[in-house]
Protein backbone atom coordinates (compact mmCIF):
# COMPACT_ATOMS: atom_id res chain seq x y z
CA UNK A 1 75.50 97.68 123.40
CA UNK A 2 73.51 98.73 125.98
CA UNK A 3 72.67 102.50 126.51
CA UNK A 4 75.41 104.80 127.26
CA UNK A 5 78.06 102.17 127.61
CA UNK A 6 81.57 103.68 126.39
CA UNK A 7 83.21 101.47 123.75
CA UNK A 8 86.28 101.15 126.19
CA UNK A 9 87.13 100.47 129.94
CA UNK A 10 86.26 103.54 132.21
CA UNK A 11 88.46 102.99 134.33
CA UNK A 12 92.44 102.40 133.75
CA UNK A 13 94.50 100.91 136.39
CA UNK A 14 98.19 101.44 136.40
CA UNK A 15 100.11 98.28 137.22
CA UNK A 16 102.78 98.56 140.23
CA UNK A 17 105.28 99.06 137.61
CA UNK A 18 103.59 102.14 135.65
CA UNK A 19 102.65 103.71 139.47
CA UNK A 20 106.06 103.70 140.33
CA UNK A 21 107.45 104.85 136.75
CA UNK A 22 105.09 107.81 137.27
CA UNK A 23 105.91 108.46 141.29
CA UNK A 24 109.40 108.88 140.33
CA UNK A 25 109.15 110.99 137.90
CA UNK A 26 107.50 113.64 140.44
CA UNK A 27 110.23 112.97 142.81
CA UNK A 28 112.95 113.60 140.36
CA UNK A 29 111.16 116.62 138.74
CA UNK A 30 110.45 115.16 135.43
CA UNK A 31 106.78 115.80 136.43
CA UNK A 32 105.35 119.21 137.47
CA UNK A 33 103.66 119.48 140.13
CA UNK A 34 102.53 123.17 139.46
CA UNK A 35 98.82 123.30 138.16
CA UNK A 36 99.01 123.12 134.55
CA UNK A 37 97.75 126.38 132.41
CA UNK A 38 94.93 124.04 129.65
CA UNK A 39 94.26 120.55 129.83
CA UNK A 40 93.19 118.63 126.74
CA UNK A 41 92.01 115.22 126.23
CA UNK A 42 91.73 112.64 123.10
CA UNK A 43 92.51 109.52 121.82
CA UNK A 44 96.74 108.90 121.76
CA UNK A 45 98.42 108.58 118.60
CA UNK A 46 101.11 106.11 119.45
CA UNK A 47 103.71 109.07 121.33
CA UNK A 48 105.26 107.64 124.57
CA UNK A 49 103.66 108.95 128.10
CA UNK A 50 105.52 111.66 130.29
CA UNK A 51 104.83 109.82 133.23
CA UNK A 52 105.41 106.36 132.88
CA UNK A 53 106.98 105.66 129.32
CA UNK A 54 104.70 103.24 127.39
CA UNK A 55 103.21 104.00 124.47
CA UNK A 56 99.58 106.33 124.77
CA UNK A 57 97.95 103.89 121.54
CA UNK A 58 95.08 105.10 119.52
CA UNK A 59 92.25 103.40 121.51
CA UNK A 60 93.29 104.85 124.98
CA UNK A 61 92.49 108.30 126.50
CA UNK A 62 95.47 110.56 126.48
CA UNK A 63 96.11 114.32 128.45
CA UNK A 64 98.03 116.86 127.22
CA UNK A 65 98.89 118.75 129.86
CA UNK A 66 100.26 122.16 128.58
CA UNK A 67 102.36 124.89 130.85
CA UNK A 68 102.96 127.81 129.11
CA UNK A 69 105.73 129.02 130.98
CA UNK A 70 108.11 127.38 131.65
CA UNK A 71 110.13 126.04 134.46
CA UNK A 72 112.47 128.32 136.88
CA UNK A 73 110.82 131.32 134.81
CA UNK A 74 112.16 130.36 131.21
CA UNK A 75 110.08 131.95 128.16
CA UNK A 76 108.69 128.69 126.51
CA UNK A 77 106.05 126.39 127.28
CA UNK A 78 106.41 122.86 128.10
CA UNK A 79 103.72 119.94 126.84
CA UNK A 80 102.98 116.51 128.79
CA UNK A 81 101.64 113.68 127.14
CA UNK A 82 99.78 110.92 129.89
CA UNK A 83 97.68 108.43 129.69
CA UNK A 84 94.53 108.57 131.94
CA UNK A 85 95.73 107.08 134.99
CA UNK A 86 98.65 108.29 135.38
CA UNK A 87 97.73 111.83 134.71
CA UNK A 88 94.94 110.81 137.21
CA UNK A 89 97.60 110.00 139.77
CA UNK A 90 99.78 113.21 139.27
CA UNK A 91 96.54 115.08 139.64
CA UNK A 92 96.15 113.32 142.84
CA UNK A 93 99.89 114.26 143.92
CA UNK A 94 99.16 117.70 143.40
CA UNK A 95 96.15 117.96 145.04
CA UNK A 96 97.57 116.32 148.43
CA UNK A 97 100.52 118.44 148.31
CA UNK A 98 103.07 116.02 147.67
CA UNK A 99 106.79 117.67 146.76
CA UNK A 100 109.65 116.84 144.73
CA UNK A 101 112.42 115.24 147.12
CA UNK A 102 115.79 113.36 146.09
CA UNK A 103 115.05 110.10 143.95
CA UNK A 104 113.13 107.75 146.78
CA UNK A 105 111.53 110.45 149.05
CA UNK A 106 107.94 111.46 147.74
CA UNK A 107 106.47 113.20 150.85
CA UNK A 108 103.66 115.86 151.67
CA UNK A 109 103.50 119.51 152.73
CA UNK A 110 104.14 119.88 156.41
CA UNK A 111 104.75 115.71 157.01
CA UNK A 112 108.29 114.81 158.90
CA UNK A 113 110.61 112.45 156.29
């Protein structure tokens, strides 16, 4: 192994089907799109991912993305599990501004629909 090489990919793609899985769930809310309060990362341990349902195994990168309050101003916390990517590609949702619209309509801040 040559020096610094990781022991697995760098980068993870999300197939058309796990990009979509994960771009609905931020239009239909399942997703936050509120900046999380701590971010963790480690191996997964098998539990499904929050954003696009397959299994997070034990030799991929997963996020736990934790909010501590929760949503429409409710006392407890809420926890995320994602895989790289598509925490990756919520990030990126965030980030440009996209909203949460009725199932079919992901748009951006200030863009006509």
């Amino acid at each position: 192994m040559q020096r610094n090489a990781l022991p697995y990919p760098s980068e993870v793609p999300l197939t058309a089907d796990q990009r979509q899985r994960v771009l609905d769930a931020i239009t239909t809310g399942h997703l936050r799109l509120d900046p999380p309060t701590k971010m963790y990362a480690g191996f997964g341990v098998g539990r499904a991912c929050d954003g696009c349902g397959e299994a997070i195994d034990r030799t991929m990168v997963e996020h736990e993305v934790v909010y501590e309050n929760g949503r429409d101003g409710a006392s407890s916390g809420e926890v995320l599990h994602l895989h790289l990517g598509c925490a990756g590609l919520l990030d990126a949702a965030r980030r440009q501004g996209v909203k949460a619209y009725a199932p079919g309509q992901v748009g951006r801040e200030g863009a006509e629909q």
